[in-house]
Protein backbone atom coordinates (compact mmCIF):
# COMPACT_ATOMS: atom_id res chain seq x y z
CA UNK A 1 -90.96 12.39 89.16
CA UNK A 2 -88.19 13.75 86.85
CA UNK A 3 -89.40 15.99 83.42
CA UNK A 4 -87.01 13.31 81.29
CA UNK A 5 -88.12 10.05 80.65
CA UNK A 6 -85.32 7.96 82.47
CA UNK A 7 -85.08 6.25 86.12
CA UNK A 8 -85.36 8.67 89.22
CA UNK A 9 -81.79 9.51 89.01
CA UNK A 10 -79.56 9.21 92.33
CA UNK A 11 -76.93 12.38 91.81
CA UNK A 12 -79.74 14.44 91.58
CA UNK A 13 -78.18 17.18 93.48
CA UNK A 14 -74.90 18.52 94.65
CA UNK A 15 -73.83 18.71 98.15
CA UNK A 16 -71.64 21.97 98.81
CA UNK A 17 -71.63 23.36 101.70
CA UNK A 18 -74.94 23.38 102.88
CA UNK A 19 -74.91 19.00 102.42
CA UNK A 20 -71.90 19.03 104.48
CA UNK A 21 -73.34 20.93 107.17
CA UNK A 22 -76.23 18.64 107.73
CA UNK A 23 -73.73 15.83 107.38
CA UNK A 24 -72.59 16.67 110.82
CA UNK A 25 -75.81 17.87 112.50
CA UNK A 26 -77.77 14.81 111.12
CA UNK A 27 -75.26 12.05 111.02
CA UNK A 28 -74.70 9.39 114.06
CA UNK A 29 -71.72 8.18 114.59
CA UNK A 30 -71.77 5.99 118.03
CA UNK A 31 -68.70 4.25 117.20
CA UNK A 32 -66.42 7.81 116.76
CA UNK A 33 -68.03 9.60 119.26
CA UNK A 34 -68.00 12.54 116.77
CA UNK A 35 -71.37 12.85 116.93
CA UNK A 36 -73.48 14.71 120.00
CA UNK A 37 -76.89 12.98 119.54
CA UNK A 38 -79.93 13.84 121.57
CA UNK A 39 -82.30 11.05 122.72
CA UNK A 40 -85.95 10.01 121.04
CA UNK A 41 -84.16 11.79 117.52
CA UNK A 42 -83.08 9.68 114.51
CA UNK A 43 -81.44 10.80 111.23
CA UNK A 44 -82.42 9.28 107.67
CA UNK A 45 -80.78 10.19 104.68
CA UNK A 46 -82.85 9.74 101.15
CA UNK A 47 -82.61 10.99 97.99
CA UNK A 48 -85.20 13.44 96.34
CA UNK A 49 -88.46 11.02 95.22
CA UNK A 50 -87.59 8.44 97.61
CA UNK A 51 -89.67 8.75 100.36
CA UNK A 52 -92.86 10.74 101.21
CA UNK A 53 -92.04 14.46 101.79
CA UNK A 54 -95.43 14.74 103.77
CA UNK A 55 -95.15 12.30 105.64
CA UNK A 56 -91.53 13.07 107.04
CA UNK A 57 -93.04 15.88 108.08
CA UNK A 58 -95.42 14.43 110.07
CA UNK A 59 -92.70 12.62 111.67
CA UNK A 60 -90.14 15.64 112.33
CA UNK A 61 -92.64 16.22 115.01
CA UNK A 62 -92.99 12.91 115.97
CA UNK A 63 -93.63 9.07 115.07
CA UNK A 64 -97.58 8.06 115.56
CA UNK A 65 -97.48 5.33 117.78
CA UNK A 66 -94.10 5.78 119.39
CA UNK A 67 -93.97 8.34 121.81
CA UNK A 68 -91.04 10.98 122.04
CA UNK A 69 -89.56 9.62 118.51
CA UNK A 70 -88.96 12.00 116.03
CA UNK A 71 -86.84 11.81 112.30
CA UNK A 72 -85.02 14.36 110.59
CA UNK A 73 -84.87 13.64 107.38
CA UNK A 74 -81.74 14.53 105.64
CA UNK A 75 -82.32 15.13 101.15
CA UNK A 76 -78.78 13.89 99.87
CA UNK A 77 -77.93 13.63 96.25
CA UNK A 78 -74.98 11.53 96.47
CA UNK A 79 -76.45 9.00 99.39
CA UNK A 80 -74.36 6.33 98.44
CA UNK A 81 -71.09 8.32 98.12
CA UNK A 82 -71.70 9.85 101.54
CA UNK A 83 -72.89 6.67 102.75
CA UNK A 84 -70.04 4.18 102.04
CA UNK A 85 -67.74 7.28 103.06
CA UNK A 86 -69.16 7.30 106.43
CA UNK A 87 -69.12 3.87 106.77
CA UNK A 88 -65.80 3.14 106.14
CA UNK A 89 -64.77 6.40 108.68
CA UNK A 90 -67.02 5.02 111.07
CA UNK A 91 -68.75 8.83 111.51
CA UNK A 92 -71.29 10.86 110.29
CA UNK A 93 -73.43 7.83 109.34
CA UNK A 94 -76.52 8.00 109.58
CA UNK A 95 -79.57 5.60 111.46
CA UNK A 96 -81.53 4.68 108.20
CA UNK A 97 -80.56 5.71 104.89
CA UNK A 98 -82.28 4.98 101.74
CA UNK A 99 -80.64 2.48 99.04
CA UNK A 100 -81.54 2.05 95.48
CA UNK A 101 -82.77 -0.84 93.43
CA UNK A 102 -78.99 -2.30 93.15
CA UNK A 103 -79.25 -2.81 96.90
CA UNK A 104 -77.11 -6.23 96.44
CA UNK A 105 -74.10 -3.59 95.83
CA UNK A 106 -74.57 -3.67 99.78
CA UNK A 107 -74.15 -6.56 101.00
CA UNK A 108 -70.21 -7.20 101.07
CA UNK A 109 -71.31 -4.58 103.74
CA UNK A 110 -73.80 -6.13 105.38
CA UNK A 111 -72.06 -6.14 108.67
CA UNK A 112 -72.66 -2.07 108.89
CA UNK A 113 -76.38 -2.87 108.44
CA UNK A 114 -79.10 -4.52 111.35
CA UNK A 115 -80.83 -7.87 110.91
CA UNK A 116 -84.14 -6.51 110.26
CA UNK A 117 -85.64 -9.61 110.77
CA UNK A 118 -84.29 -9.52 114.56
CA UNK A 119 -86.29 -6.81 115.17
CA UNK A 120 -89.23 -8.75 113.77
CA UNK A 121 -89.06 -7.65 110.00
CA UNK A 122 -90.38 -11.36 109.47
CA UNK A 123 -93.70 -10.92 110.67
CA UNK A 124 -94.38 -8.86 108.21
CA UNK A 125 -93.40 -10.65 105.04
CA UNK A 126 -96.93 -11.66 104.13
CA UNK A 127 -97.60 -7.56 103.66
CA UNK A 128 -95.50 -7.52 100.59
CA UNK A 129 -94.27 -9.03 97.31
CA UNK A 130 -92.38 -11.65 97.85
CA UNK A 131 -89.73 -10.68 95.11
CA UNK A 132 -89.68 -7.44 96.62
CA UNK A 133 -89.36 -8.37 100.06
CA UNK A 134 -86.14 -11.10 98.80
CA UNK A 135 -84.27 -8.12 97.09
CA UNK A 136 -83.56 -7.01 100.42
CA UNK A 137 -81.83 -10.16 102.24
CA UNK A 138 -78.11 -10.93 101.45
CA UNK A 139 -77.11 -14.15 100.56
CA UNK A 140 -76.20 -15.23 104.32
CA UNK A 141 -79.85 -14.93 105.56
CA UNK A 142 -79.51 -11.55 107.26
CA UNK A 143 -82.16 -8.91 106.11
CA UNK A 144 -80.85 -5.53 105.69
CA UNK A 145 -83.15 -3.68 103.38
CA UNK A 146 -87.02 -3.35 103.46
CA UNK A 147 -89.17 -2.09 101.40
CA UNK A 148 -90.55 0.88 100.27
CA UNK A 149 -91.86 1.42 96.07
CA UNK A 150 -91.50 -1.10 93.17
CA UNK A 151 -91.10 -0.47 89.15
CA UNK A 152 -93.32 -3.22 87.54
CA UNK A 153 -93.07 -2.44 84.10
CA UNK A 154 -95.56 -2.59 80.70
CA UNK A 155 -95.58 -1.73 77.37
CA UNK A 156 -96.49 1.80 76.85
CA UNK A 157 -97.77 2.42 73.37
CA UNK A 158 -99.50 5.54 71.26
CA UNK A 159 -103.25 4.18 70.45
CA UNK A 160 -103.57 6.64 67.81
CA UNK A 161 -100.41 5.83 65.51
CA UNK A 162 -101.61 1.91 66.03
CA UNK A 163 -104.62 2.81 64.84
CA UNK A 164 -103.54 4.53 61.95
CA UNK A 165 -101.24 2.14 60.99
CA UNK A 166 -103.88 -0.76 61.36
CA UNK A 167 -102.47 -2.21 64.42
CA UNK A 168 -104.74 -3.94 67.28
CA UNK A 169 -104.84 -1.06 69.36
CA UNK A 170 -107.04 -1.94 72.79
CA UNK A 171 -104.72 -3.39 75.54
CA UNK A 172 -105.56 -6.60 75.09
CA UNK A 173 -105.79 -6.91 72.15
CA UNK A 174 -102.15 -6.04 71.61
CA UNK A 175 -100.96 -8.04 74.64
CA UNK A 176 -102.18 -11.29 72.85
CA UNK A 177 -100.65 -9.68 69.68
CA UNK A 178 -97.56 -8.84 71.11
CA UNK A 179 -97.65 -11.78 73.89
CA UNK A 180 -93.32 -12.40 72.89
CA UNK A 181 -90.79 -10.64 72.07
CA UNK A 182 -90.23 -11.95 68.66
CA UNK A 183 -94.62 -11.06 68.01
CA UNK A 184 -93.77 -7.84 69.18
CA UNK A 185 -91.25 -7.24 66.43
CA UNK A 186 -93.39 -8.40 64.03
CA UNK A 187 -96.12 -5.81 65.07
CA UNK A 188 -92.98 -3.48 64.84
CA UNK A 189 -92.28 -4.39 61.17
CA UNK A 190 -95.75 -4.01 60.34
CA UNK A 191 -96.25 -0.42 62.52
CA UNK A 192 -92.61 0.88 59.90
CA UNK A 193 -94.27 0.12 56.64
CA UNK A 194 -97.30 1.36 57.16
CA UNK A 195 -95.65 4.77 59.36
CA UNK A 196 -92.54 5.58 57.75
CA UNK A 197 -90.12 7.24 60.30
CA UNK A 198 -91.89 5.76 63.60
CA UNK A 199 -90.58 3.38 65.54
CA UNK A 200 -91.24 0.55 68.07
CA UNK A 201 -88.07 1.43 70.45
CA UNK A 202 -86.38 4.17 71.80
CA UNK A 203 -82.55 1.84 71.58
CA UNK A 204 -82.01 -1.85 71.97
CA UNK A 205 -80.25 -1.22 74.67
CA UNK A 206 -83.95 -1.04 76.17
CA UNK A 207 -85.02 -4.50 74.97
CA UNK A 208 -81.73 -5.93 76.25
CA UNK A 209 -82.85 -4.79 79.47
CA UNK A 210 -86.20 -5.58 80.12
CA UNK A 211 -85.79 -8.65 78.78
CA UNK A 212 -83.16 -9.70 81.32
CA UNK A 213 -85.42 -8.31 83.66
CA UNK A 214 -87.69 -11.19 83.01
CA UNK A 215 -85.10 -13.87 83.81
CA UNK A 216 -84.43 -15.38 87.32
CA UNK A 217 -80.70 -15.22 86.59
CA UNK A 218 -78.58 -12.07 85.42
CA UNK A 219 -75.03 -12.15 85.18
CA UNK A 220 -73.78 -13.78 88.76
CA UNK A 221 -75.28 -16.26 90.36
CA UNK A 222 -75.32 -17.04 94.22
CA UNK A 223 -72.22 -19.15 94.13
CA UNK A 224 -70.38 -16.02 92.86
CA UNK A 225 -69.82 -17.41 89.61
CA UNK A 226 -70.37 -15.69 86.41
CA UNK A 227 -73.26 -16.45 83.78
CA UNK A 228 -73.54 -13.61 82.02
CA UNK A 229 -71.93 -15.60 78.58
CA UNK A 230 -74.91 -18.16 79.24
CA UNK A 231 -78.05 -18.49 77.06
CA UNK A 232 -80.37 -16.42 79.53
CA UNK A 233 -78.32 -13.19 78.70
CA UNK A 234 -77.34 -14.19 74.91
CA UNK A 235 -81.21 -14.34 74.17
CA UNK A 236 -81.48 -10.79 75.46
CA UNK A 237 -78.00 -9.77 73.81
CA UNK A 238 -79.88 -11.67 70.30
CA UNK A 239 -83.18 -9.98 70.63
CA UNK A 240 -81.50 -6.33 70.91
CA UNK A 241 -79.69 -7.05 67.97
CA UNK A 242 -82.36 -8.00 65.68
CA UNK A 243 -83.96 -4.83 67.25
CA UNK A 244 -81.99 -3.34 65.30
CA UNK A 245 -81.57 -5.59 62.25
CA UNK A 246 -84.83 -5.15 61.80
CA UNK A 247 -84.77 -1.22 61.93
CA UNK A 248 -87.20 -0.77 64.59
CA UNK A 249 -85.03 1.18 66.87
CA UNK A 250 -85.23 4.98 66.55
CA UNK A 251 -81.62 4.85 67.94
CA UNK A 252 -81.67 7.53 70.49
CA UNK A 253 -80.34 7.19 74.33
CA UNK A 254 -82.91 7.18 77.04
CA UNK A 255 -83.44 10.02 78.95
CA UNK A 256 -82.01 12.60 76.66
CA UNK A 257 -83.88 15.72 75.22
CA UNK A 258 -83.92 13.59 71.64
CA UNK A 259 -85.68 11.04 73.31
CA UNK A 260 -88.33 13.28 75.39
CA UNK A 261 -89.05 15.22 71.80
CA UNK A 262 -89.27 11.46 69.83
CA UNK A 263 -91.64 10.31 72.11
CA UNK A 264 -93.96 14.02 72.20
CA UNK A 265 -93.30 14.24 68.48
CA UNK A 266 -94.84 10.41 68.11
CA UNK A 267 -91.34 8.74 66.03
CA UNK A 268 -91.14 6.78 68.77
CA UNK A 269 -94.83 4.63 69.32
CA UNK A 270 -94.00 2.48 72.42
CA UNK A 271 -91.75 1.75 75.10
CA UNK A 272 -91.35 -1.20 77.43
CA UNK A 273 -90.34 0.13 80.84
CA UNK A 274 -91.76 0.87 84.29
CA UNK A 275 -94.70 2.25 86.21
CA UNK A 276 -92.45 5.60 87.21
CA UNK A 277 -92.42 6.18 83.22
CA UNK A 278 -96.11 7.01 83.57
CA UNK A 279 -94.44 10.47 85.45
CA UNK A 280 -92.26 11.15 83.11
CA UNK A 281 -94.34 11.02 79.83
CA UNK A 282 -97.20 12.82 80.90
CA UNK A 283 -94.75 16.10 81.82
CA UNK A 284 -92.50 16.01 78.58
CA UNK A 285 -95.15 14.69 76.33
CA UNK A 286 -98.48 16.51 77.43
CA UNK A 287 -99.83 17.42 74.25
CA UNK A 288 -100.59 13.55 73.57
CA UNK A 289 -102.36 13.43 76.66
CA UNK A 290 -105.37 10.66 75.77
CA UNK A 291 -103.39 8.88 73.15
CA UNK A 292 -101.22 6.32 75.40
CA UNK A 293 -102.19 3.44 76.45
CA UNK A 294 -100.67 0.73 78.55
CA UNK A 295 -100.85 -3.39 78.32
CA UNK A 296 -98.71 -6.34 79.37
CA UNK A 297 -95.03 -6.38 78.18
CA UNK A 298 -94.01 -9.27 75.46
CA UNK A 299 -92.32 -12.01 77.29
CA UNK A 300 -93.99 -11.86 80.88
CA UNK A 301 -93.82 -9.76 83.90
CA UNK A 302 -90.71 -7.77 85.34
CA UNK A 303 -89.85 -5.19 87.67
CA UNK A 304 -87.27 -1.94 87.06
CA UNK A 305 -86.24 0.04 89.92
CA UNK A 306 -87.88 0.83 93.48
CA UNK A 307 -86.03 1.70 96.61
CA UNK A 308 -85.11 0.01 100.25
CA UNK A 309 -85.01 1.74 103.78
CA UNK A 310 -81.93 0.57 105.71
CA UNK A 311 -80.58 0.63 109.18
CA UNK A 312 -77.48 0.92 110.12
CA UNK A 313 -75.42 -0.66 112.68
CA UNK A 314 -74.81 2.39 114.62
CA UNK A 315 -78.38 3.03 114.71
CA UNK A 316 -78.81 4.88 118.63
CA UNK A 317 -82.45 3.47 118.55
CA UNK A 318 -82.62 0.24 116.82
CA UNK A 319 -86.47 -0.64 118.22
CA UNK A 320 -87.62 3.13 117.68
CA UNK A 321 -86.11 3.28 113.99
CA UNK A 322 -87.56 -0.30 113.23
CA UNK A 323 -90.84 1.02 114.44
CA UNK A 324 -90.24 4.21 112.14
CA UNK A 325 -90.27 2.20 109.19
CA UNK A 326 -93.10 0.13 109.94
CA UNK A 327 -94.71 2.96 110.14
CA UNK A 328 -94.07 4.91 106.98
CA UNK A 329 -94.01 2.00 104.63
CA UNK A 330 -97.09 0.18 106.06
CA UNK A 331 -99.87 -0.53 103.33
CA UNK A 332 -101.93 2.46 104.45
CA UNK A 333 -98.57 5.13 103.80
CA UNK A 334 -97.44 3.54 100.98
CA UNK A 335 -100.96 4.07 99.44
CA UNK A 336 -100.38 7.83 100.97
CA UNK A 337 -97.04 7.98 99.28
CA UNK A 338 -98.25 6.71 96.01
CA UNK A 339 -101.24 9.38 95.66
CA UNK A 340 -98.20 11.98 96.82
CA UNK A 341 -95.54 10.98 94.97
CA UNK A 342 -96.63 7.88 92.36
CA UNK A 343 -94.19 5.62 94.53
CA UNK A 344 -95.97 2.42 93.38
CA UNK A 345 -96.71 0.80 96.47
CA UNK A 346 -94.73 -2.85 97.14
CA UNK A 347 -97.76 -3.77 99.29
CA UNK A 348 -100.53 -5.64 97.16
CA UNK A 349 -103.09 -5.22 99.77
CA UNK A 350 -103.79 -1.71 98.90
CA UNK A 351 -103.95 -2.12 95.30
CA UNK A 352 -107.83 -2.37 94.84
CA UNK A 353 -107.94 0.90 96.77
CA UNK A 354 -109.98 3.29 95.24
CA UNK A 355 -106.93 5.83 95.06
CA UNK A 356 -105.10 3.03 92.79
CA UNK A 357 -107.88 2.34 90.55
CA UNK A 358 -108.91 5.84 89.27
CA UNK A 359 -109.52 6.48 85.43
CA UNK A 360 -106.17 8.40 84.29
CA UNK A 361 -107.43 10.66 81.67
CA UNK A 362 -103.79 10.63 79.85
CA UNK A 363 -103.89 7.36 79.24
CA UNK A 364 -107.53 7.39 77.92
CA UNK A 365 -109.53 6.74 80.72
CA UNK A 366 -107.49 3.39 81.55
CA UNK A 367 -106.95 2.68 84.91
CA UNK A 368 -103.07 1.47 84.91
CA UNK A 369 -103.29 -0.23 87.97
CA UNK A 370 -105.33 -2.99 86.13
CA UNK A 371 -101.77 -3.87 84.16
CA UNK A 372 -99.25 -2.96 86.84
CA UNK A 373 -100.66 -4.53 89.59
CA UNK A 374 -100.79 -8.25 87.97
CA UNK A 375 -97.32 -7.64 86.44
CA UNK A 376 -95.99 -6.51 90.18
CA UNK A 377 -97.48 -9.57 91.44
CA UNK A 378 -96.39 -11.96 88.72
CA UNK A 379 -92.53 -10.51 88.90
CA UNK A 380 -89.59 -13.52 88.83
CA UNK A 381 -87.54 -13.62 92.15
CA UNK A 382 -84.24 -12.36 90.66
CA UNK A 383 -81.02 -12.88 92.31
CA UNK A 384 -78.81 -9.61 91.74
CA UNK A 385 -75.15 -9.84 92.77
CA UNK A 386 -73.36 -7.10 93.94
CA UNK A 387 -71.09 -7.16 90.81
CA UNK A 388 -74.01 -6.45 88.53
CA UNK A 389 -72.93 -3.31 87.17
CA UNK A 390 -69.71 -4.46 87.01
CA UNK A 391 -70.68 -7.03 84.66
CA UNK A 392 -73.46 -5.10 82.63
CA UNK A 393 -71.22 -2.24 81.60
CA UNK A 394 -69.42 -3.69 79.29
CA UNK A 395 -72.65 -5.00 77.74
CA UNK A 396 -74.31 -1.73 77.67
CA UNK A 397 -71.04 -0.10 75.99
CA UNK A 398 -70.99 -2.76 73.92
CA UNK A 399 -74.67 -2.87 72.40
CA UNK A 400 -74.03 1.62 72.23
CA UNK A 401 -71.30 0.16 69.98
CA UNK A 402 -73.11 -2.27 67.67
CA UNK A 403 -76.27 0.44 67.78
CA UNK A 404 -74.56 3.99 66.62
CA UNK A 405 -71.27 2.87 65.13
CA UNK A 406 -71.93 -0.28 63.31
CA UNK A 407 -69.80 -2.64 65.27
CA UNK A 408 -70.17 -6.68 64.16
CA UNK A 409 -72.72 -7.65 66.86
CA UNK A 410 -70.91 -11.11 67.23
CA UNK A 411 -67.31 -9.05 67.77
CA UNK A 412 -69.04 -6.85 70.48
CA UNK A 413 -70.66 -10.00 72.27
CA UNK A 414 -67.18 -11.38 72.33
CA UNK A 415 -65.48 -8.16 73.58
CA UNK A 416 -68.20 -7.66 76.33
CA UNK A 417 -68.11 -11.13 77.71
CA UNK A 418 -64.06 -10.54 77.92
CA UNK A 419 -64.35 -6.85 79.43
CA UNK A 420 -67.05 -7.95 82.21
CA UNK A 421 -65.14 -11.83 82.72
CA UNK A 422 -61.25 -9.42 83.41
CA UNK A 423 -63.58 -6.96 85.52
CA UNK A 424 -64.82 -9.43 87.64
CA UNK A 425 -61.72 -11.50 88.53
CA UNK A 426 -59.95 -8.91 90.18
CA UNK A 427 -63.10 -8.94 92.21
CA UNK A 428 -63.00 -12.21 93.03
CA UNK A 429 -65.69 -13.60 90.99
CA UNK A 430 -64.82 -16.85 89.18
């Protein structure tokens, strides 16, 4: 988990020469011929956090179960760079690779990617969340992701400052209190008169985010058409604003060395985010070790971030690699992975495990999983386009706008729906 308080980052590291080199002893490339590959060896490319360091270990000397398979695992900052470059050269690809949350970004490629499903990915849907499980499978049918951690979020709040400032304070207790998003303002309001200089959120680009989170629909639906100027995203777009209007933002970017001293210094008193949060505020804020607490976020369940395992279409052992990745992101590994690496595990089944349900003296003696398990069981099915981003940055830029420079909210909603509608035709979105 990363010191700062934002996402596992992707760039986390710069290639150089060393990168390149295991480019071209770790990449396939069946279709070039560039590559000399040996048999009963397959190459998988992740990022740092993504997968289970132990446990690619264990199979660099070979797979349990499948005799003469081994992996060599390959850490890449810049996966998807290298990735899409190799795909589109047709060498130095690699036979799994690791892709992000905005896995949808893939599937204009999908032809580069296996069927998972034909080599029996389907009988093993009932293992994990269904939401989960959907994120992976592009719109024609074909599954080309599985996969491996989740983010179900919470609200993360300082017990002690809602104490002081007479606020209900036990988790539930505040999750009836704070049950919407428009209660959870008002316990805002309530938390800035009493505490002077604290505040409920970090930005309002935050609420704008986890609120669409919640929703079913973000800003393209499956017919390719956009909806991000529909009421689903101007209720999120609203609720930031009056964020603001009400002065419960502390206006500081995520991530940033403001925001890690806000949060240790207690101006900012909660955050609605994800389980990999838990990480990050526990390194960068360990003097208030017993003072957090977590509950269920205003507005209902959501999930932020997790990761997919991939593999590719010039794969030189489809069956082995399938049988690689049954493997390491089974129940009983994921639970391995999790005590490892807090990779919150996208198979339920494990999450009454003992491991999951011990007393996590930071957070007072609560046991998280009793929040983040429900909330990464009761997650919407979302439908992400591949033009997400493409549609969201001019929102984000937009709300930065309205936030630190005083822009009319109503001219920045205008200008962001007209940014991400020009952005998106001359990608063929209607």
């Amino acid at each position: 988990m990363e010191p700062s308080l934002s996402r596992r980052r992707l760039l986390a590291a710069s290639l150089g020469g060393t990168g390149a080199a295991l480019l071209g002893l770790t990449g396939c490339g069946a279709s070039s011929g560039s590559v000399s590959a040996g048999t009963g060896h397959l190459s998988v490319w992740y990022w740092s956090g993504a997968l289970s360091t132990r446990l690619l270990a264990v199979s660099r000397k070979g797979v349990p179960g499948v005799p003469g398979l081994k992996v060599e695992g390959a850490e890449i900052g810049d996966t998807y760079g290298k990735l899409l470059t190799g795909l589109a050269a047709r060498a130095y690809v690699p036979d799994i690779t690791a892709l992000n949350s905005d896995v949808a970004s893939f599937f204009p490629h999908e032809d580069q990617f296996l069927d998972l499903n034909s080599l029996g990915a389907d009988s093993l849907k009932s293992q994990y969340l269904d939401w989960k499980w959907q994120g992976g499978i592009a719109p024609s049918g074909r599954m080309i992701a599985f996969p491996i951690d989740c983010g179900p979020s919470a609200l993360y709040y300082r017990k002690d400052i809602f104490d002081k400032a007479g606020l209900p304070s036990a988790p539930e207790e505040l999750a009836q209190a704070a049950s919407s998003w428009e209660d959870y303002f008002a316990v805002g309001r309530k938390l800035r008169s009493a505490q002077p200089g604290t505040f409920l959120v970090g930005n309002i680009a935050s609420v704008f985010r986890m609120s669409l989170l919640q929703s079913r629909k973000q800003f393209v639906d499956r017919d390719n058409r956009f909806i991000g100027d529909q009421a689903h995203v101007k209720r999120c777009w609203d609720l930031a604003v009056e964020s603001l209007r009400q002065k419960l933002s502390a206006k500081i970017n995520d991530g940033t060395p403001d925001s890690n001293a806000a949060y240790a210094q207690g101006r900012i008193a909660s955050a609605c985010t994800a389980v990999w949060w838990m990480g990050g505020v526990k390194q960068t804020a360990a003097k208030t070790s017993g003072a957090w607490r977590v509950t269920r976020m205003p507005g209902g369940a959501a999930n932020y971030g997790g990761s997919y395992l991939a593999i590719t279409k010039y794969c030189r052992d489809p069956k082995g690699a399938f049988e690689f990745v049954k493997w390491l992101l089974g129940p009983a590994n994921q639970l391995a992975a999790y005590q490892e690496m807090g990779l919150f595990p996208s198979t339920p089944a494990v999450y009454d495990k003992p491991a999951m349900r011990e007393p996590d003296k930071f957070f007072g003696g609560q046991r998280p999983i009793d929040v983040f398990g429900p909330a990464a069981q009761q997650a919407p099915v979302v439908y992400f386009s591949p033009y997400e981003g493409n549609a969201s940055t001019p929102v984000y830029q937009e709300l930065t706008n309205v936030e630190l420079l005083g822009k009319n909210p109503d001219k920045a909603w205008r200008d962001a729906m007209a940014a991400a509608e020009k952005t998106l035709s001359q990608k063929g979105v209607r």
